[in-house]
PDB file of N, CA and C in Angstrom:
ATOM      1  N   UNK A   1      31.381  13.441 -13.794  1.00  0.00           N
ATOM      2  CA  UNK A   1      30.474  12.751 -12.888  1.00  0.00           C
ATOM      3  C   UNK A   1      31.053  11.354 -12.636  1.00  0.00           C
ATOM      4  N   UNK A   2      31.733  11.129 -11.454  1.00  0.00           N
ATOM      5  CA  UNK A   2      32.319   9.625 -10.603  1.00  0.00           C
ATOM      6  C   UNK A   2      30.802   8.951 -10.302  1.00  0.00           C
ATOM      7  N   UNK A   3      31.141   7.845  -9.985  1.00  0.00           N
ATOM      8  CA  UNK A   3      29.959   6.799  -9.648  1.00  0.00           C
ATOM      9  C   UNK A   3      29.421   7.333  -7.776  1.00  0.00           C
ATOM     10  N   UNK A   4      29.746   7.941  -7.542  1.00  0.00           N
ATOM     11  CA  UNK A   4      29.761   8.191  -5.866  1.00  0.00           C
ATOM     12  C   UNK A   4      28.564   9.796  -6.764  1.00  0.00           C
ATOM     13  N   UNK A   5      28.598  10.668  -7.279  1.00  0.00           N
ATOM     14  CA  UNK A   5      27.637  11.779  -7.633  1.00  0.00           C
ATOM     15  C   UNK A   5      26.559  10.737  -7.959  1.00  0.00           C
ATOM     16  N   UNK A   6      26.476   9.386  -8.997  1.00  0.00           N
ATOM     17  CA  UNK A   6      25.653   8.938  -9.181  1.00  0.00           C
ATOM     18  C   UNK A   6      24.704   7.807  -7.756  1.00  0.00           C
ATOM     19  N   UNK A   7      25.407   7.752  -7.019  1.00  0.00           N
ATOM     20  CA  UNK A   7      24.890   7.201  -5.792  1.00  0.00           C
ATOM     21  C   UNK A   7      24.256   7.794  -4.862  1.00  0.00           C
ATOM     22  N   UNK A   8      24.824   9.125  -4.852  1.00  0.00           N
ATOM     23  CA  UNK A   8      23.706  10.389  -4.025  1.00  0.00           C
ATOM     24  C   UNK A   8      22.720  10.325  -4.730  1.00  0.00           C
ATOM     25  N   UNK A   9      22.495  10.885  -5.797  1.00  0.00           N
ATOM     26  CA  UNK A   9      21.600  11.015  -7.169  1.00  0.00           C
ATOM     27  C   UNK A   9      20.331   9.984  -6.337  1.00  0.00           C
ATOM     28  N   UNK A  10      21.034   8.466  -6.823  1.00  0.00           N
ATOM     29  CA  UNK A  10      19.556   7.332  -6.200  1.00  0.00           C
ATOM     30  C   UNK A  10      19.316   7.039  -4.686  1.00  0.00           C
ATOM     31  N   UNK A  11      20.492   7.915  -3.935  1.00  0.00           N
ATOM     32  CA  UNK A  11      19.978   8.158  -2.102  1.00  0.00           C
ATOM     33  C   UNK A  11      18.832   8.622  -2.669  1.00  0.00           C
ATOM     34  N   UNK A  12      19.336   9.980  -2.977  1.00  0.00           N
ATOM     35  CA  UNK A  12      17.913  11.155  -2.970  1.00  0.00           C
ATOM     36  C   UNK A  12      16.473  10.954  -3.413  1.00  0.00           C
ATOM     37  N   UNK A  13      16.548  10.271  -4.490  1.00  0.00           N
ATOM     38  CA  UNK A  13      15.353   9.668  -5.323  1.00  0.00           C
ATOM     39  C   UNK A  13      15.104   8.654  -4.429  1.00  0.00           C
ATOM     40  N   UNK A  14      15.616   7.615  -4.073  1.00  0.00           N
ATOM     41  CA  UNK A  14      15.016   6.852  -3.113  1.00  0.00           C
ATOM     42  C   UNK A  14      14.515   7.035  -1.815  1.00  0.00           C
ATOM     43  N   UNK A  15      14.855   8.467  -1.425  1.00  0.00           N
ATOM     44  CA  UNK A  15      14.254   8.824  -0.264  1.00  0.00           C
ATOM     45  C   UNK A  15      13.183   9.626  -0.613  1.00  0.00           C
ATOM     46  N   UNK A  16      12.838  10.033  -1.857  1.00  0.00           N
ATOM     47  CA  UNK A  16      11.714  11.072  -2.370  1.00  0.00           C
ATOM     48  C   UNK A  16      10.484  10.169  -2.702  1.00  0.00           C
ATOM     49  N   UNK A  17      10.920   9.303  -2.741  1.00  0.00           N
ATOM     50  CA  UNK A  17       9.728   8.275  -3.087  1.00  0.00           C
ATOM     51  C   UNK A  17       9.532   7.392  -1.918  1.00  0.00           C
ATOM     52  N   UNK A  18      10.295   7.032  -1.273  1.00  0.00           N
ATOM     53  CA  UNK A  18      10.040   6.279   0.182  1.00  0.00           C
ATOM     54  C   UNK A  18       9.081   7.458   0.546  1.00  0.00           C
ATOM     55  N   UNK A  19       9.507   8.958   0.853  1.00  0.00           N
ATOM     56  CA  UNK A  19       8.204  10.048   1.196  1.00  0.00           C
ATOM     57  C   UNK A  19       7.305   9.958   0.778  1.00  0.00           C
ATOM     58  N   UNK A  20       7.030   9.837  -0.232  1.00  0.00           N
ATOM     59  CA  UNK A  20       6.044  10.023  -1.025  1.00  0.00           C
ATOM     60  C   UNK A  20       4.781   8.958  -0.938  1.00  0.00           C
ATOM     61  N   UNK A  21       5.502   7.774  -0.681  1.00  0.00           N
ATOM     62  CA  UNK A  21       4.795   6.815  -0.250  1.00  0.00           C
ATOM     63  C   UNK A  21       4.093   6.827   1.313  1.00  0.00           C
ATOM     64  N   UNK A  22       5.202   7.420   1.965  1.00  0.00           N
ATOM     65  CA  UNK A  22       4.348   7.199   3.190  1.00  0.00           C
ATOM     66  C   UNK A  22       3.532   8.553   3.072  1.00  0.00           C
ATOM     67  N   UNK A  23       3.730   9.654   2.739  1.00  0.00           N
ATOM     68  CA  UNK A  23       2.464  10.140   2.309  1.00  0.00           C
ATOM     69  C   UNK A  23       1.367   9.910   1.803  1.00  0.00           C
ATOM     70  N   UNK A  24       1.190   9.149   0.803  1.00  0.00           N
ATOM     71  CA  UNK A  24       0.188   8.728   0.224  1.00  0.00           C
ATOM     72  C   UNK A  24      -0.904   7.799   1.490  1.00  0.00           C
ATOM     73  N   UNK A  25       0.144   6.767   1.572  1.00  0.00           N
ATOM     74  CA  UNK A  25      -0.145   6.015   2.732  1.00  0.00           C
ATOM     75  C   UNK A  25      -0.917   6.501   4.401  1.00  0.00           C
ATOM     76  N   UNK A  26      -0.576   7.699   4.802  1.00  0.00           N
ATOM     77  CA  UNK A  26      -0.874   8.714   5.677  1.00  0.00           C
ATOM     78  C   UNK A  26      -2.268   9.352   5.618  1.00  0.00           C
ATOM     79  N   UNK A  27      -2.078   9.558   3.772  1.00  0.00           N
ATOM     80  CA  UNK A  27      -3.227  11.041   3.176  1.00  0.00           C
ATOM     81  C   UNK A  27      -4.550  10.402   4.171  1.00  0.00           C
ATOM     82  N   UNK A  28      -5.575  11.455   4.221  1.00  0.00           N
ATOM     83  CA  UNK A  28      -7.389  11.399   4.916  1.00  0.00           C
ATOM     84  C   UNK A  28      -7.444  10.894   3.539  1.00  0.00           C
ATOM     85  N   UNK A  29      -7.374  10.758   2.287  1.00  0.00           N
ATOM     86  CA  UNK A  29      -8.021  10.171   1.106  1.00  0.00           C
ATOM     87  C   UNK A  29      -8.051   8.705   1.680  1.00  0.00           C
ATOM     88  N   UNK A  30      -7.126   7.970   1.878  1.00  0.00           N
ATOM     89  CA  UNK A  30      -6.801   6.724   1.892  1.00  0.00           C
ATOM     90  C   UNK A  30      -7.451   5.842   3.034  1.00  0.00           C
ATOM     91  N   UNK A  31      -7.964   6.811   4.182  1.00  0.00           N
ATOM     92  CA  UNK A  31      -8.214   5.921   5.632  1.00  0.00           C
ATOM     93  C   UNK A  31      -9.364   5.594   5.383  1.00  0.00           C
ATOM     94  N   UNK A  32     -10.293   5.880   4.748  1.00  0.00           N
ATOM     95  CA  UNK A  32     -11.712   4.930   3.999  1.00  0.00           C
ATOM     96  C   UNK A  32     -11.454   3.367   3.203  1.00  0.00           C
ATOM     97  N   UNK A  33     -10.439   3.450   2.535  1.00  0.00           N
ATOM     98  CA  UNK A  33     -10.173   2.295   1.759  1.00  0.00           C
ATOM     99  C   UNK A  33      -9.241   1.357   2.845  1.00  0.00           C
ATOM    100  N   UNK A  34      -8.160   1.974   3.820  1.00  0.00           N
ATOM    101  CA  UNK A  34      -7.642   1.149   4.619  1.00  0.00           C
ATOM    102  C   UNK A  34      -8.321   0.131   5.272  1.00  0.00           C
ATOM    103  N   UNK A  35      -9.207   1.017   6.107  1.00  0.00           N
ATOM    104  CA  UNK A  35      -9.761   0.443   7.237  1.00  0.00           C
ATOM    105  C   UNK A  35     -10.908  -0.467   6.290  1.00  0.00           C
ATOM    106  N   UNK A  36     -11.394  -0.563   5.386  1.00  0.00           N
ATOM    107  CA  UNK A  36     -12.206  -1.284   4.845  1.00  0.00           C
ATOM    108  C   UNK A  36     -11.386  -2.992   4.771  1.00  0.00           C
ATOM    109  N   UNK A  37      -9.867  -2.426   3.637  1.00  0.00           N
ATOM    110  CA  UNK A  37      -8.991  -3.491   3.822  1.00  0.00           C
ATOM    111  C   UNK A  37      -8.585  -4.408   5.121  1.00  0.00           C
ATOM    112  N   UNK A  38      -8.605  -3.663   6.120  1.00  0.00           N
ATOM    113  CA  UNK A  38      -8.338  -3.936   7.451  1.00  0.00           C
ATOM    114  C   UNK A  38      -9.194  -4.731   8.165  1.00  0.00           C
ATOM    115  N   UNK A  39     -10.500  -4.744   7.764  1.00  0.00           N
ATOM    116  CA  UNK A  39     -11.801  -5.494   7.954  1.00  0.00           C
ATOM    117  C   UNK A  39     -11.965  -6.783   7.133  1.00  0.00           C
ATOM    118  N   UNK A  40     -11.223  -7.305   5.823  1.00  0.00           N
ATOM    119  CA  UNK A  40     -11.513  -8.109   5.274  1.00  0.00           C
ATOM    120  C   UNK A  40     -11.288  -9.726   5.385  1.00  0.00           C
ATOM    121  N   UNK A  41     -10.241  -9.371   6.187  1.00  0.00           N
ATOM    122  CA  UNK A  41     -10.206 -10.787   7.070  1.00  0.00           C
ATOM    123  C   UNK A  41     -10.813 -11.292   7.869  1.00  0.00           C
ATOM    124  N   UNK A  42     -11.806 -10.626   8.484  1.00  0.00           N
ATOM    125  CA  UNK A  42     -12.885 -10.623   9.723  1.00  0.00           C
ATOM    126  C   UNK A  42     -14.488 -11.019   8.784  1.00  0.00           C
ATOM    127  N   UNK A  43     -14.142 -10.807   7.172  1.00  0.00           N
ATOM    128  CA  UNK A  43     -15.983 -10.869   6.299  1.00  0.00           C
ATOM    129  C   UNK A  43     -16.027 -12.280   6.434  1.00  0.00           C
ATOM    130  N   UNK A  44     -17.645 -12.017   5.861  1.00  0.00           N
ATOM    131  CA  UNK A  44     -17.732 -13.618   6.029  1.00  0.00           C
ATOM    132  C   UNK A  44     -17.865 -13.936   4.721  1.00  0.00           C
ATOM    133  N   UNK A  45     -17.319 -15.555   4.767  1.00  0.00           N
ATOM    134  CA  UNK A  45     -16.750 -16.333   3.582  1.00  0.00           C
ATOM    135  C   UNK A  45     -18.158 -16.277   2.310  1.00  0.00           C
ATOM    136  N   UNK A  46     -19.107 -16.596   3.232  1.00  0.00           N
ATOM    137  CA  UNK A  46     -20.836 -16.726   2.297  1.00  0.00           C
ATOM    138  C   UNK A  46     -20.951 -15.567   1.461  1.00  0.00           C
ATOM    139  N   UNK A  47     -20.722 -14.014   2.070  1.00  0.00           N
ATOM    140  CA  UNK A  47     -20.486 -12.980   1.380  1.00  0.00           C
ATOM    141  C   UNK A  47     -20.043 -12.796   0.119  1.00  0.00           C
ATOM    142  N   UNK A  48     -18.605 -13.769   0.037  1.00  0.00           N
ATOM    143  CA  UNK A  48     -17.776 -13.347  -1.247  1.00  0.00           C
ATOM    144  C   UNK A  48     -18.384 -13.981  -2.320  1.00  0.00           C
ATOM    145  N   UNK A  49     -18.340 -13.065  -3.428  1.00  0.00           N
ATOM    146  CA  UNK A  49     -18.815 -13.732  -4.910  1.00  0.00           C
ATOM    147  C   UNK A  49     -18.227 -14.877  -5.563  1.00  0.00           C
ATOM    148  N   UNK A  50     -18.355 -16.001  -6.099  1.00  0.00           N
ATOM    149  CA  UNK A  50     -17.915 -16.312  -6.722  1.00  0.00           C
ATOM    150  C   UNK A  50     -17.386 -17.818  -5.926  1.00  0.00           C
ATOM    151  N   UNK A  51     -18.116 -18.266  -4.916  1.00  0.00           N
ATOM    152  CA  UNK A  51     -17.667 -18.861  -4.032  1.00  0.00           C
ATOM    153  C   UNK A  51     -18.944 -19.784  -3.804  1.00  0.00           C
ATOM    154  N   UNK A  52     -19.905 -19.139  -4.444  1.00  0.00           N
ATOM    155  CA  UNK A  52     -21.479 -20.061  -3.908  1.00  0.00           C
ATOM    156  C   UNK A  52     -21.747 -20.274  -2.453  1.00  0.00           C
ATOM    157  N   UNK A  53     -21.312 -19.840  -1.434  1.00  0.00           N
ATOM    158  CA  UNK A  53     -21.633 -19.727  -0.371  1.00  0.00           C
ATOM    159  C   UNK A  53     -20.956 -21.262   0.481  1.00  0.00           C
ATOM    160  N   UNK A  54     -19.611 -21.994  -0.043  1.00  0.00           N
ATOM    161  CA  UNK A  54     -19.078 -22.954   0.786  1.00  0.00           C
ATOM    162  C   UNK A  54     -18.293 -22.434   0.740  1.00  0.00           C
ATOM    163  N   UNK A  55     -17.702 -23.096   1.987  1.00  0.00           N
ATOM    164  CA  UNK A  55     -16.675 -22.555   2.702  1.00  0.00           C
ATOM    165  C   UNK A  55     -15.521 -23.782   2.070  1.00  0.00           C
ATOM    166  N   UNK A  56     -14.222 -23.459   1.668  1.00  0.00           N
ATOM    167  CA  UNK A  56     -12.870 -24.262   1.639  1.00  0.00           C
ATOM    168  C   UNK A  56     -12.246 -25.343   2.833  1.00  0.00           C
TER     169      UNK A  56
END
C-alpha cells in the first residue's frame, strides 16, 4: 500500500460523509427544526430568556 491507495481511501470517505451530510441536511426529519432556525433572527428580543426583556 503507496501513499496514492491511501489518498483514494480519504477521497472516498470524504465524499461518503460530505453525502451523508447533505442527506441528513435534505431528510423531511430536519425541515421542522430548519425553518424554525431560519425564523430566529426575525424573534423578538423581549421573548428570549434570560435577557429580562432589554434590548442591547
Amino acid at each position: 500500500m503507496d501513499v496514492n491507495d491511501l489518498r483514494s481511501i480519504v477521497t472516498v470517505l470524504s465524499l461518503l460523509v460530505f453525502l451523508g451530510i447533505v442527506l441528513w441536511a435534505w431528510s423531511a426529519r430536519r425541515k421542522a427544526a430548519f425553518e424554525e432556525a431560519g425564523r430566529l433572527p426575525f424573534a423578538d428580543t423581549a421573548a428570549t430568556p434570560g435577557t429580562g426583556g432589554q434590548q442591547r
